[in-house]
PDB file of N, CA and C in Angstrom:
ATOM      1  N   UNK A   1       0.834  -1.196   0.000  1.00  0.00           N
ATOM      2  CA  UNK A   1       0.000   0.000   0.000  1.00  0.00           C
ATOM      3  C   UNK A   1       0.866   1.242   0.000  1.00  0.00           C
ATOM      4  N   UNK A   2       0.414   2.136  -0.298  1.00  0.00           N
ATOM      5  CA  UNK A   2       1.003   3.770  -0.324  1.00  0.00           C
ATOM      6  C   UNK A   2       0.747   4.361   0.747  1.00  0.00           C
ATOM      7  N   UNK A   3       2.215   5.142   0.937  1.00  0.00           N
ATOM      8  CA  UNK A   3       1.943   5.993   2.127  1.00  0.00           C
ATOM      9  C   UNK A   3       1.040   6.873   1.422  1.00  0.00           C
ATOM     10  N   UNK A   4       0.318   7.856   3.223  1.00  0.00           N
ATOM     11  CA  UNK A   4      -0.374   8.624   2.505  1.00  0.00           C
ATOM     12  C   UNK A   4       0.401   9.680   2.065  1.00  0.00           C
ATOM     13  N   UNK A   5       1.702  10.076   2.518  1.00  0.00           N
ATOM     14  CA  UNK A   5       2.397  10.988   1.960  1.00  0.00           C
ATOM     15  C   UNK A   5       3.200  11.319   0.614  1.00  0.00           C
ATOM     16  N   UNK A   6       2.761  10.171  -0.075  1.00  0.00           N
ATOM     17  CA  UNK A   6       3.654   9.743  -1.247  1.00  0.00           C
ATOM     18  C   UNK A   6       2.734  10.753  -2.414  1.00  0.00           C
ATOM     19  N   UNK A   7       3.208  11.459  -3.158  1.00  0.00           N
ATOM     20  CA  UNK A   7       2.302  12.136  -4.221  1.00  0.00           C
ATOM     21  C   UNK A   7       2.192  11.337  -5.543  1.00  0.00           C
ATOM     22  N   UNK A   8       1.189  11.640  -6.525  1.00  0.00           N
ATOM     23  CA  UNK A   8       1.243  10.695  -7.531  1.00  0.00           C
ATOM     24  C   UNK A   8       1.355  11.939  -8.456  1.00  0.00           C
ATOM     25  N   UNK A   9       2.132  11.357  -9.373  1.00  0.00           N
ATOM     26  CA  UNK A   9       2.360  12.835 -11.010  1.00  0.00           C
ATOM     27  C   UNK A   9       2.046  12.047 -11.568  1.00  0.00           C
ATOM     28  N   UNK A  10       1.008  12.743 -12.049  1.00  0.00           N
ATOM     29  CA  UNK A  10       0.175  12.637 -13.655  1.00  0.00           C
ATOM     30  C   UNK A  10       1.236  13.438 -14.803  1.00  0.00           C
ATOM     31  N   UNK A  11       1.103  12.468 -16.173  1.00  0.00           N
ATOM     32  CA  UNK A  11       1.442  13.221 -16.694  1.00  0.00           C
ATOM     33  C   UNK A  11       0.760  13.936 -17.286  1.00  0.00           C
ATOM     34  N   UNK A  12       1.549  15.516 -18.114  1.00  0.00           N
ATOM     35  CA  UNK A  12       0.401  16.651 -19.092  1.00  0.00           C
ATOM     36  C   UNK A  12       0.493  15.996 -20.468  1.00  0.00           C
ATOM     37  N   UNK A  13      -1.144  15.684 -20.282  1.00  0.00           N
ATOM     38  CA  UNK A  13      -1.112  14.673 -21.840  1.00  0.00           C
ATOM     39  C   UNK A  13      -1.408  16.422 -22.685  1.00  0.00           C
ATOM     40  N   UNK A  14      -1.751  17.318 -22.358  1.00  0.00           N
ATOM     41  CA  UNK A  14      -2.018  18.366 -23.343  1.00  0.00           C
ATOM     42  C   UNK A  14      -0.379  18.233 -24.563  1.00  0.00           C
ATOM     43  N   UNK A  15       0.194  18.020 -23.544  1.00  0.00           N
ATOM     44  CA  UNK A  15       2.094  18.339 -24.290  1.00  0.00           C
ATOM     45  C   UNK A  15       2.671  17.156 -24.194  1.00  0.00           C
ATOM     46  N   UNK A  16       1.932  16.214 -24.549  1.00  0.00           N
ATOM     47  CA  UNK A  16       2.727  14.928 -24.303  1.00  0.00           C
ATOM     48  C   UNK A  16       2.992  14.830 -25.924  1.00  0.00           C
ATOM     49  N   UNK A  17       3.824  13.686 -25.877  1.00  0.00           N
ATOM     50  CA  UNK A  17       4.918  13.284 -27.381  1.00  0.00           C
ATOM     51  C   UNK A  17       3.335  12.345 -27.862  1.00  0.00           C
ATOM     52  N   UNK A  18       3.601  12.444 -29.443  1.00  0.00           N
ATOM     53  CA  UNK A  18       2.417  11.080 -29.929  1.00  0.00           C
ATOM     54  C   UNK A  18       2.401  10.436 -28.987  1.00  0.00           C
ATOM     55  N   UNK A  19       1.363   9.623 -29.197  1.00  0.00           N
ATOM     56  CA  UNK A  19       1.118   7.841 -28.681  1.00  0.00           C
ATOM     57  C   UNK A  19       1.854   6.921 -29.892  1.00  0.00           C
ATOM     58  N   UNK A  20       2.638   6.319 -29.192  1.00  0.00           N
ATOM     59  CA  UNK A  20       3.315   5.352 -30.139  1.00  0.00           C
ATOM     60  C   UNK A  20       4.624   6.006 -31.111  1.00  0.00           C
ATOM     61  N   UNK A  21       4.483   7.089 -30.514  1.00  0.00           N
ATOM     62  CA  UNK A  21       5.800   7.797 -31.423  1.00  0.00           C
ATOM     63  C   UNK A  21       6.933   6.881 -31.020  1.00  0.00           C
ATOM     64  N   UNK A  22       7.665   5.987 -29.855  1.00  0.00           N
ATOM     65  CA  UNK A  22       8.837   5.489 -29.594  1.00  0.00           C
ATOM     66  C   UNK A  22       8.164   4.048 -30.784  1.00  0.00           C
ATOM     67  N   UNK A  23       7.444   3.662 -31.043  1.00  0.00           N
ATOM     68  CA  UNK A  23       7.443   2.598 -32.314  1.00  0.00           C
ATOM     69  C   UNK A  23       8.109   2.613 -33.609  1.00  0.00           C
ATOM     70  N   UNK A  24       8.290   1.944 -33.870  1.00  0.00           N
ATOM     71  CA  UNK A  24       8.843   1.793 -35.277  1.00  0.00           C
ATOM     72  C   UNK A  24       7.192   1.046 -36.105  1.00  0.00           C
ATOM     73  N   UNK A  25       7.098   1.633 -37.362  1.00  0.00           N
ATOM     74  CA  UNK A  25       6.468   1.252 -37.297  1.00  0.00           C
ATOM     75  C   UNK A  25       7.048  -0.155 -38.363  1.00  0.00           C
ATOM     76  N   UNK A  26       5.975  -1.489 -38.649  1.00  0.00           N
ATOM     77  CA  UNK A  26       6.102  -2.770 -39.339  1.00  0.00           C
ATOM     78  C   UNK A  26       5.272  -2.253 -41.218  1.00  0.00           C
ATOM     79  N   UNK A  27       6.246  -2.866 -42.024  1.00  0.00           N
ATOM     80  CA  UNK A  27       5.711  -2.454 -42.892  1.00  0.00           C
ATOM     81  C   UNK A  27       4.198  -3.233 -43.558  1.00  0.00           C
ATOM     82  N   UNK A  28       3.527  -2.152 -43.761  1.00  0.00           N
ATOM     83  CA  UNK A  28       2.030  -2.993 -44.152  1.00  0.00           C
ATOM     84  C   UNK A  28       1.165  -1.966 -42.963  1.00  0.00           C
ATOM     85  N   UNK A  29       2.074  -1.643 -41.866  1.00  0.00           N
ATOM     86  CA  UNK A  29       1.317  -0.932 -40.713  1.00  0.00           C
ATOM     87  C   UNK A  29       0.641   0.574 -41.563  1.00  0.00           C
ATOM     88  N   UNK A  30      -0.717   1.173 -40.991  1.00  0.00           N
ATOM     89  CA  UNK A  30      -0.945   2.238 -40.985  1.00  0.00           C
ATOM     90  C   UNK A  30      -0.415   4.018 -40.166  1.00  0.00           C
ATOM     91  N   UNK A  31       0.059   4.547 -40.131  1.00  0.00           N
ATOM     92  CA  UNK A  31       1.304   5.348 -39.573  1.00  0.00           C
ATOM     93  C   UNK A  31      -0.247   5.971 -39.218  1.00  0.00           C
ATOM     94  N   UNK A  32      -1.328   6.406 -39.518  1.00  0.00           N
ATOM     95  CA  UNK A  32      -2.577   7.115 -39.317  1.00  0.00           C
ATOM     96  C   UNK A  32      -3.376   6.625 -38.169  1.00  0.00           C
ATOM     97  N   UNK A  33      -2.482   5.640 -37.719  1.00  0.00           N
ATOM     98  CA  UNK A  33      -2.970   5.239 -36.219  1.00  0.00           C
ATOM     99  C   UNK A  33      -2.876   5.650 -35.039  1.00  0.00           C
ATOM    100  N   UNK A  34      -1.404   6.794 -35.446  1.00  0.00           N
ATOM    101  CA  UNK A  34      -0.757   7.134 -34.173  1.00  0.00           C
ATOM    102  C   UNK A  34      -1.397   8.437 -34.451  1.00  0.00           C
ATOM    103  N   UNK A  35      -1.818   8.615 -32.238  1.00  0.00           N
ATOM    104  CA  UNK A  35      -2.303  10.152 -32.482  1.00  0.00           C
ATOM    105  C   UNK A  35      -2.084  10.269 -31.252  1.00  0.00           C
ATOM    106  N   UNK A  36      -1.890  12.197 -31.593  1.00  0.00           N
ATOM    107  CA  UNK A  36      -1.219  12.890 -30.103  1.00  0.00           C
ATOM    108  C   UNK A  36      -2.396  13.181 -29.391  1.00  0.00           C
ATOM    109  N   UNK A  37      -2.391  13.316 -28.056  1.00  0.00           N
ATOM    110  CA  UNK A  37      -3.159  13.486 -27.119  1.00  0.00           C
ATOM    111  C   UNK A  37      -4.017  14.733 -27.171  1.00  0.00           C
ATOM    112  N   UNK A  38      -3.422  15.436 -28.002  1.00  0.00           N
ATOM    113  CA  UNK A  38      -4.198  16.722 -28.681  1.00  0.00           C
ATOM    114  C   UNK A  38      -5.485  16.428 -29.331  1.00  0.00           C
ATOM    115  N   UNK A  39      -5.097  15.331 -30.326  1.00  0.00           N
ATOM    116  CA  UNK A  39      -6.306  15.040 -30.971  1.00  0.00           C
ATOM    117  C   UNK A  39      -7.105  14.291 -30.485  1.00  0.00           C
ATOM    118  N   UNK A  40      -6.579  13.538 -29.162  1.00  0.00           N
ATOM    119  CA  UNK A  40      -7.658  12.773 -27.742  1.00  0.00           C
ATOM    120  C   UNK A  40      -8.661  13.939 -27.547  1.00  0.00           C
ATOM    121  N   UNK A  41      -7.819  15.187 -27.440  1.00  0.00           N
ATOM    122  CA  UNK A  41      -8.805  16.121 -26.592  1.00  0.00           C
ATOM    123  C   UNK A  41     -10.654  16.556 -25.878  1.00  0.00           C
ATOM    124  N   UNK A  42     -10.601  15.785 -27.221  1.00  0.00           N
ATOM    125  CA  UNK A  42     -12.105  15.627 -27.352  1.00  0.00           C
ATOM    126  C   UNK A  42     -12.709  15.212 -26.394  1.00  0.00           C
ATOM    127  N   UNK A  43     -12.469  13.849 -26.430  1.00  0.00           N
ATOM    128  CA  UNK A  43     -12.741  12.521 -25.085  1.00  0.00           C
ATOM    129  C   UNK A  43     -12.529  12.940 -23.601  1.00  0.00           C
ATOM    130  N   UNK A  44     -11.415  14.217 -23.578  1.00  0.00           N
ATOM    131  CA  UNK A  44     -10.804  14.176 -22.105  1.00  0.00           C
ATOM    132  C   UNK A  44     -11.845  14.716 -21.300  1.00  0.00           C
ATOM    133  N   UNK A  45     -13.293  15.120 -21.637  1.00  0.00           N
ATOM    134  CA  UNK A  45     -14.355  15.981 -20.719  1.00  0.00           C
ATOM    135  C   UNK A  45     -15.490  14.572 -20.828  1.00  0.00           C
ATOM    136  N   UNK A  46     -15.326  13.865 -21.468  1.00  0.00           N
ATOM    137  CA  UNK A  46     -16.875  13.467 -21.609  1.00  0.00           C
ATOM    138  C   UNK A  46     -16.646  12.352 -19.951  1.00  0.00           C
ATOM    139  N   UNK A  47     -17.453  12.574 -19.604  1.00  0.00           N
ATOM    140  CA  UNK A  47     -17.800  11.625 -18.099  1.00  0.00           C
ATOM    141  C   UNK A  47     -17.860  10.463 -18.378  1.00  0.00           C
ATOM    142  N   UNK A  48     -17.688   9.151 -17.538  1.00  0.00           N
ATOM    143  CA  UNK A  48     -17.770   8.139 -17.086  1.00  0.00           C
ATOM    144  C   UNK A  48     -17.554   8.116 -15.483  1.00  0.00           C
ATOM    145  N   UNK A  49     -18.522   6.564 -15.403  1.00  0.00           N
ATOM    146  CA  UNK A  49     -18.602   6.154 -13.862  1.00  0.00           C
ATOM    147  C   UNK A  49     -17.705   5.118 -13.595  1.00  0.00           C
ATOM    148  N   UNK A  50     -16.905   5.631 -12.605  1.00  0.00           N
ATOM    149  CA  UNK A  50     -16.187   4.813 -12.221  1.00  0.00           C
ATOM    150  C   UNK A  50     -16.377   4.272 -10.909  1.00  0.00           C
ATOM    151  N   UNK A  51     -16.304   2.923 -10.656  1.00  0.00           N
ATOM    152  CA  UNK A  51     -16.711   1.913  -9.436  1.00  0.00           C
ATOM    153  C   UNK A  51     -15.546   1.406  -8.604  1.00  0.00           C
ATOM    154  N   UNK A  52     -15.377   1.355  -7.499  1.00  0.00           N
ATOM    155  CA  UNK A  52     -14.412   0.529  -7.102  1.00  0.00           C
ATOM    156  C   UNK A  52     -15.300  -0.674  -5.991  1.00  0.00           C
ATOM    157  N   UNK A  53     -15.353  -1.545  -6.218  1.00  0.00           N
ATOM    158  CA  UNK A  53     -15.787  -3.173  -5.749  1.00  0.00           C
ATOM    159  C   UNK A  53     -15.646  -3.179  -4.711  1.00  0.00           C
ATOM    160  N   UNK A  54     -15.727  -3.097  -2.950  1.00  0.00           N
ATOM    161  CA  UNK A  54     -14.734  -3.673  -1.816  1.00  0.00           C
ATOM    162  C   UNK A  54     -15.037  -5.518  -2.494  1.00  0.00           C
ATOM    163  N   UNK A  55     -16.393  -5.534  -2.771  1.00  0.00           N
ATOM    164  CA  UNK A  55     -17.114  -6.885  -2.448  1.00  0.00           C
ATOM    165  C   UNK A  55     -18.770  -6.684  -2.691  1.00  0.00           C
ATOM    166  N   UNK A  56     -18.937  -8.242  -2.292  1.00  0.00           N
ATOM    167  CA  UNK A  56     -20.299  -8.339  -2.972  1.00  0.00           C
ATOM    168  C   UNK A  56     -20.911  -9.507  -1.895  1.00  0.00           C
ATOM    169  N   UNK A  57     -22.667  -9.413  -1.827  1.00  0.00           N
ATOM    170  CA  UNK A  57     -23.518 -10.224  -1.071  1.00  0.00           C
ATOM    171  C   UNK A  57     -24.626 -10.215  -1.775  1.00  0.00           C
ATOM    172  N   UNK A  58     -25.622 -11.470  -1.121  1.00  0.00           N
ATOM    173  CA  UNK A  58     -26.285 -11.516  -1.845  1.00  0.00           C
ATOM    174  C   UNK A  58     -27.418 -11.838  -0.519  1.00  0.00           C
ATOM    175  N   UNK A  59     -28.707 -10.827  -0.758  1.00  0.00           N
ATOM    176  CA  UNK A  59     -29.234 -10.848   0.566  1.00  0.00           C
ATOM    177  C   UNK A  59     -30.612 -10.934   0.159  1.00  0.00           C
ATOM    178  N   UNK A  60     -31.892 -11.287   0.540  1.00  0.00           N
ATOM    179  CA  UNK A  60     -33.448 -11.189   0.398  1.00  0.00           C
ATOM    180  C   UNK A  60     -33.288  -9.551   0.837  1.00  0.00           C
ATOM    181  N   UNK A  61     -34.884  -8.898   0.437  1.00  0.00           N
ATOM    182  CA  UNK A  61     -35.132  -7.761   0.614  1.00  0.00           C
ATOM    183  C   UNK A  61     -35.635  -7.351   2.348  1.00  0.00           C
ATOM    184  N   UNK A  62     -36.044  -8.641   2.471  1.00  0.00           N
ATOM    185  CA  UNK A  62     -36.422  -8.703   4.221  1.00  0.00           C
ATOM    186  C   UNK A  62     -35.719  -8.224   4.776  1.00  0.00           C
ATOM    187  N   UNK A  63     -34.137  -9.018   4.842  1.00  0.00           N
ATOM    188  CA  UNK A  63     -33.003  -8.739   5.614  1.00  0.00           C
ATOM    189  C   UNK A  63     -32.408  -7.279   4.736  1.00  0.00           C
ATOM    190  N   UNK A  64     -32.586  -7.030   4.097  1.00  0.00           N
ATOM    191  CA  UNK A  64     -31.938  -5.455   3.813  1.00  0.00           C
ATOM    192  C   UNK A  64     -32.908  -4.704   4.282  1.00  0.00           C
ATOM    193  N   UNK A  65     -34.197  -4.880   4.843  1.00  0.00           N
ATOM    194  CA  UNK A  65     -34.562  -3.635   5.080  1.00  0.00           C
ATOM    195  C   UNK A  65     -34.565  -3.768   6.701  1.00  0.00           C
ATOM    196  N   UNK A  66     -33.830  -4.638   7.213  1.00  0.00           N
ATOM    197  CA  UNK A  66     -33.470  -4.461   8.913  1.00  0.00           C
ATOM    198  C   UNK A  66     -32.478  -4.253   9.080  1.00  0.00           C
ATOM    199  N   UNK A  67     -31.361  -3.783   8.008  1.00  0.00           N
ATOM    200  CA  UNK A  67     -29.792  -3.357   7.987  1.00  0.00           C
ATOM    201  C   UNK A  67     -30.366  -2.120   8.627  1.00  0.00           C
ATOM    202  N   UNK A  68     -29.741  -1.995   9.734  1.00  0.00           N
ATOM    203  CA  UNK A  68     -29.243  -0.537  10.702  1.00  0.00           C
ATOM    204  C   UNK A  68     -27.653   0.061  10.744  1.00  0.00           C
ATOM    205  N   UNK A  69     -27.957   1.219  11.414  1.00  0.00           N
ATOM    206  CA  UNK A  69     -26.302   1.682  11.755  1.00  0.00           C
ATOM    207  C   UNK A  69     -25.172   0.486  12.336  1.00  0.00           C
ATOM    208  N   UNK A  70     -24.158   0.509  11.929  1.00  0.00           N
ATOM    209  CA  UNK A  70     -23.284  -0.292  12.610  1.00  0.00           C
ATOM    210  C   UNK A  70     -23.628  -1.714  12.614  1.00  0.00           C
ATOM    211  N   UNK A  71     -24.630  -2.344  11.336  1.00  0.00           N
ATOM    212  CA  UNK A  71     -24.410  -3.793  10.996  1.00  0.00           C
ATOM    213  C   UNK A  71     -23.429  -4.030  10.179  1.00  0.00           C
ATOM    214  N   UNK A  72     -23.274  -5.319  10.296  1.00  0.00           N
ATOM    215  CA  UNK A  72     -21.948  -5.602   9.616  1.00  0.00           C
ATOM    216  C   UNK A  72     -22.468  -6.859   8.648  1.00  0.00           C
ATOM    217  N   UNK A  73     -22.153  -6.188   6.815  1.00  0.00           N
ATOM    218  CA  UNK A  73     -22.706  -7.072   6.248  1.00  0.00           C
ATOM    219  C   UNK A  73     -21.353  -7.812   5.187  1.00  0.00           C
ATOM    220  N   UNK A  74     -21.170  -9.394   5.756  1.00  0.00           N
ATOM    221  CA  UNK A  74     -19.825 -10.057   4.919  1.00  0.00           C
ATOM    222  C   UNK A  74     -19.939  -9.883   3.492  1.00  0.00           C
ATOM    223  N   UNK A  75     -18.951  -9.471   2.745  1.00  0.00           N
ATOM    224  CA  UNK A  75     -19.138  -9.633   1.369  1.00  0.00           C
ATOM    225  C   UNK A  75     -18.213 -10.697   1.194  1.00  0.00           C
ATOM    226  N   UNK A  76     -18.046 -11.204   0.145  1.00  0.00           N
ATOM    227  CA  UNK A  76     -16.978 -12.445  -0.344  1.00  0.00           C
ATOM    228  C   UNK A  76     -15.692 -12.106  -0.779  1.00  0.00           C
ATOM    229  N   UNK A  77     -15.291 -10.828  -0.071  1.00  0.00           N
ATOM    230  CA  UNK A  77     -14.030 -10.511  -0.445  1.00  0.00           C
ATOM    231  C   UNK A  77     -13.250 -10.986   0.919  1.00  0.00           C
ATOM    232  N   UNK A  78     -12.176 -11.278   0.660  1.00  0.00           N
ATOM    233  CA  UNK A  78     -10.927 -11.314   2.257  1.00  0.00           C
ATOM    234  C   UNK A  78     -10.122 -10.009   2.428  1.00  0.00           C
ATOM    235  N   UNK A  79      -9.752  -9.790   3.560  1.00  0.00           N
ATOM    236  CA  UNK A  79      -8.667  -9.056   3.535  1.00  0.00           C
ATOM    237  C   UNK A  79      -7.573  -8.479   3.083  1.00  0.00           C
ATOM    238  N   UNK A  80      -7.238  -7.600   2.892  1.00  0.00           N
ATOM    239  CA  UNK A  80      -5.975  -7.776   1.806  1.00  0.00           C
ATOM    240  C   UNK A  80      -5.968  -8.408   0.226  1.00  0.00           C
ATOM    241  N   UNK A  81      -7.283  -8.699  -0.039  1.00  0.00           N
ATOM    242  CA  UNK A  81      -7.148  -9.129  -1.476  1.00  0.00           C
ATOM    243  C   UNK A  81      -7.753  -7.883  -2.195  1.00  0.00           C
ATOM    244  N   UNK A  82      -7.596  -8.027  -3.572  1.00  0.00           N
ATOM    245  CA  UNK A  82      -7.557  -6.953  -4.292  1.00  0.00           C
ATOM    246  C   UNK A  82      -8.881  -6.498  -5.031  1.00  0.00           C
ATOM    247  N   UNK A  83      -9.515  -5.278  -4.675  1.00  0.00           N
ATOM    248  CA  UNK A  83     -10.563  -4.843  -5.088  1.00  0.00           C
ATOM    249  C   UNK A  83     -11.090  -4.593  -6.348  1.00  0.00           C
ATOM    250  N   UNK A  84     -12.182  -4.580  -7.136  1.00  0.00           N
ATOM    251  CA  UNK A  84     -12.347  -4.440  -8.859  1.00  0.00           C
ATOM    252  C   UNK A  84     -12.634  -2.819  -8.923  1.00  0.00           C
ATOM    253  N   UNK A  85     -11.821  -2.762 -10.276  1.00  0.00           N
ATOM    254  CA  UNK A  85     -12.533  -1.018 -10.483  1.00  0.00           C
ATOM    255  C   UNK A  85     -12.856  -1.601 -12.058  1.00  0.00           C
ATOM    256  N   UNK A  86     -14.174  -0.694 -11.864  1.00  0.00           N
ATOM    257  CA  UNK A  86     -14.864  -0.551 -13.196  1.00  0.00           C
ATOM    258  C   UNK A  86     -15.238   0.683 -13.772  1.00  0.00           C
ATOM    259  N   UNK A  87     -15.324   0.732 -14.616  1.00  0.00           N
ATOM    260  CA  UNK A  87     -15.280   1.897 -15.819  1.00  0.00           C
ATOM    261  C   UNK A  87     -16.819   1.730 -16.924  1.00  0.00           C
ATOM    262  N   UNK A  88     -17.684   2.813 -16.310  1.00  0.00           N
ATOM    263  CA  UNK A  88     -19.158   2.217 -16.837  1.00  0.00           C
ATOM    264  C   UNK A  88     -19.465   0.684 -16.762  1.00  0.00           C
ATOM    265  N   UNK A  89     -19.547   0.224 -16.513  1.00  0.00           N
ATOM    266  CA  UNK A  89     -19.883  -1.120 -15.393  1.00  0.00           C
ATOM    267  C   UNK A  89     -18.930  -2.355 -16.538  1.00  0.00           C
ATOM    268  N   UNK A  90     -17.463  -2.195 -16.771  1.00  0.00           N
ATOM    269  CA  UNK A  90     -16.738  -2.979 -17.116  1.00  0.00           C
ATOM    270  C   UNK A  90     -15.649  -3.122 -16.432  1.00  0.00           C
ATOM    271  N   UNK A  91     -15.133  -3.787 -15.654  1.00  0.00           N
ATOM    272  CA  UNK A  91     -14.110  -4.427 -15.579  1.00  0.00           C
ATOM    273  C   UNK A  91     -12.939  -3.609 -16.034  1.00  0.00           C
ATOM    274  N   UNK A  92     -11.506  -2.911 -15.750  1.00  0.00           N
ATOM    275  CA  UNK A  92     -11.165  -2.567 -16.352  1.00  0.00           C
ATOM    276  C   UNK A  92      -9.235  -2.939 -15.530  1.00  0.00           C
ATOM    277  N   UNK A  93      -9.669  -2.808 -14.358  1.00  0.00           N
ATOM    278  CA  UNK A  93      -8.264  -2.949 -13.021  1.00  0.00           C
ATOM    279  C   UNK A  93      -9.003  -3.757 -11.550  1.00  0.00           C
ATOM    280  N   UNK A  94      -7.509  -3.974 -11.225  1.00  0.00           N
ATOM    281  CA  UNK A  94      -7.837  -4.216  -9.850  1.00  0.00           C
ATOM    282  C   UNK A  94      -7.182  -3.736  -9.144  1.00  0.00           C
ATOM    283  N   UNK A  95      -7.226  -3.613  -7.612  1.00  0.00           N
ATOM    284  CA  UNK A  95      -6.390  -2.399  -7.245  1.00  0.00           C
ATOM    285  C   UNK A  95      -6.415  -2.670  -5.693  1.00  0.00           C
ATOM    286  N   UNK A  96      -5.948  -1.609  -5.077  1.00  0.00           N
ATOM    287  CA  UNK A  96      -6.155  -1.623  -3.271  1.00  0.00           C
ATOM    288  C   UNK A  96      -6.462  -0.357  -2.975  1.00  0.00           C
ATOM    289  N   UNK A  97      -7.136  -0.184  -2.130  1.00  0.00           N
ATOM    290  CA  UNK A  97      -7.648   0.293  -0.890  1.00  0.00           C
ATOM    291  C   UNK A  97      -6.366   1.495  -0.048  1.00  0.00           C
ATOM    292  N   UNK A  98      -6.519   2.895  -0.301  1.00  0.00           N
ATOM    293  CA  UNK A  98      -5.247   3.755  -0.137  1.00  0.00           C
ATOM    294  C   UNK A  98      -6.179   4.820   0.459  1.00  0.00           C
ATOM    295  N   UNK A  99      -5.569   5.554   1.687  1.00  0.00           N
ATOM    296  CA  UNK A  99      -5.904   6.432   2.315  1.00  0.00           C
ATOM    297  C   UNK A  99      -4.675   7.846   1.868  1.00  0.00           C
ATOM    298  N   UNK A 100      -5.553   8.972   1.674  1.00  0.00           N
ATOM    299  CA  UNK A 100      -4.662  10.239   0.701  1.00  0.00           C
ATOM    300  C   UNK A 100      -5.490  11.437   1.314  1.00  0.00           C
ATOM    301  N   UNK A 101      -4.460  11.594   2.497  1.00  0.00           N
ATOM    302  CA  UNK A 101      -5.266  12.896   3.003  1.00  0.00           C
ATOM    303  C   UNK A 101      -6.515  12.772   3.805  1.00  0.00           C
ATOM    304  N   UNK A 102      -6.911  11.942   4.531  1.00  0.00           N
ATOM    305  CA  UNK A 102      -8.057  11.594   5.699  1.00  0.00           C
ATOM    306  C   UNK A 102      -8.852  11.115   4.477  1.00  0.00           C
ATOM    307  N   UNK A 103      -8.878  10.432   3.301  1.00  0.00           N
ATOM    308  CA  UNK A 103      -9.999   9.916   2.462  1.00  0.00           C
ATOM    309  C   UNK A 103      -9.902   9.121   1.478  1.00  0.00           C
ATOM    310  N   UNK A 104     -10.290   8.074   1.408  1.00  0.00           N
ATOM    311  CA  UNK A 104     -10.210   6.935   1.064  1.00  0.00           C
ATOM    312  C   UNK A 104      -9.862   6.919  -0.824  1.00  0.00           C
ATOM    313  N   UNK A 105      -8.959   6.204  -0.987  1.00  0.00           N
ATOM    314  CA  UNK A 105      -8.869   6.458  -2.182  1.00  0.00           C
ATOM    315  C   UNK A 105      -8.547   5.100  -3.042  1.00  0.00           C
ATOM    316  N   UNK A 106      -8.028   4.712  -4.231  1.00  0.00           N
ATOM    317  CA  UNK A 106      -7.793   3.436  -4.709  1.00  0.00           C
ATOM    318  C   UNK A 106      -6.568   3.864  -5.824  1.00  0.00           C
ATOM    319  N   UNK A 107      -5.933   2.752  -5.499  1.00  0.00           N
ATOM    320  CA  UNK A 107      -4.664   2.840  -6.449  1.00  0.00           C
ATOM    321  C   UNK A 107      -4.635   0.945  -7.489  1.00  0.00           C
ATOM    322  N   UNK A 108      -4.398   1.479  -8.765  1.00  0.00           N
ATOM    323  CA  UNK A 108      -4.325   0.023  -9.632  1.00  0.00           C
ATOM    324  C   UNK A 108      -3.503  -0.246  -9.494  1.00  0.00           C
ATOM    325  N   UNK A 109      -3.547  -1.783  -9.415  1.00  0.00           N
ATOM    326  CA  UNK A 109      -2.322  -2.823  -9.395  1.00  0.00           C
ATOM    327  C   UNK A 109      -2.158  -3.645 -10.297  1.00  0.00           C
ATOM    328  N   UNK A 110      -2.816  -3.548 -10.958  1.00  0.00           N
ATOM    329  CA  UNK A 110      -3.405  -4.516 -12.443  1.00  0.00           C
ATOM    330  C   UNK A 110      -4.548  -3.877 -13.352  1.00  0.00           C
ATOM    331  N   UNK A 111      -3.897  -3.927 -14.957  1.00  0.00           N
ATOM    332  CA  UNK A 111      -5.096  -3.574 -15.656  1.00  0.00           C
ATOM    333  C   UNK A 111      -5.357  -4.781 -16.372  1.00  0.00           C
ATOM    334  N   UNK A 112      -6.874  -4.956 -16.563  1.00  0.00           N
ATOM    335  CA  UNK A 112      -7.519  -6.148 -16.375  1.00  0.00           C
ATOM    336  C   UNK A 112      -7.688  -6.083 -18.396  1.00  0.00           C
ATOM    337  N   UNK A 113      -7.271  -7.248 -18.720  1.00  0.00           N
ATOM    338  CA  UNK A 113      -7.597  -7.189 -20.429  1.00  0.00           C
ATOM    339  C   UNK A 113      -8.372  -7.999 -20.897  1.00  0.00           C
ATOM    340  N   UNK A 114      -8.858  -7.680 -22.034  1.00  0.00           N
ATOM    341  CA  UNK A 114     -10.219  -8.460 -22.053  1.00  0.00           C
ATOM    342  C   UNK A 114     -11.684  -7.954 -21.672  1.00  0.00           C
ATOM    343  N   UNK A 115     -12.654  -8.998 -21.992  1.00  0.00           N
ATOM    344  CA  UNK A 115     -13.469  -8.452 -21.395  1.00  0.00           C
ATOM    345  C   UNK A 115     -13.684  -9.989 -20.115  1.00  0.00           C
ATOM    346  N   UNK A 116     -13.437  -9.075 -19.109  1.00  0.00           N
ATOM    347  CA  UNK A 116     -13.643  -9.990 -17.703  1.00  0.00           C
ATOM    348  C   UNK A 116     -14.298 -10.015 -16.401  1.00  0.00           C
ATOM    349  N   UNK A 117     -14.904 -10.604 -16.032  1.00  0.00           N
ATOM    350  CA  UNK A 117     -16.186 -10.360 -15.225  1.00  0.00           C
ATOM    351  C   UNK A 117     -17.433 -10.203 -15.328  1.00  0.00           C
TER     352      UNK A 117
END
């Protein structure tokens, strides 16, 4: 896990080099593939929901509607194992559980390929 004092740098995709500029490209390849983050620009406002998993249960509506303060409901996750983040309800990383400044935060430890889950 991360201290909480540790900072994370993003990089400035506004001024970043192409994507794929360190490639060479293979001949037969399209060179019209590679594009700078400039021409991302577009994409960089539009929203998505992002999820992070602790865990999951599976309960009748009876017993959820007698959940009070300070019940404690098991999900099928353990300790220390690694939580799902999703990206509009896909699968995308998995990650842990990081405190940044008194508030709970999540850091990836794996990006998940495929479509999985």
């Amino acid at each position: 896990m991360a201290d909480q004092d540790d900072e994370i740098a993003l990089p400035d995709l506004a001024n970043a080099a192409p994507l794929g500029a360190e490639t060479d490209f293979n001949e037969g390849e399209d060179p019209e593939k590679v594009r700078t983050a400039q021409e991302l620009e577009a994409v960089f406002e539009v929203p998505v929901n992002v999820s992070a998993v602790l865990g999951k249960t599976h309960m009748e509506v009876s017993n959820l509607l007698k959940l009070g303060r300070g019940t404690i409901v098991e999900l099928d996750r353990k300790v220390g194992e690694a939580i799902d983040i999703y990206v509009n309800d896909r699968l995308v990383a998995r990650g842990e559980v990081v405190v940044v400044d008194d508030r709970l935060g999540v850091t990836m430890t794996e990006i998940v390929k495929g479509n999985v889950g």
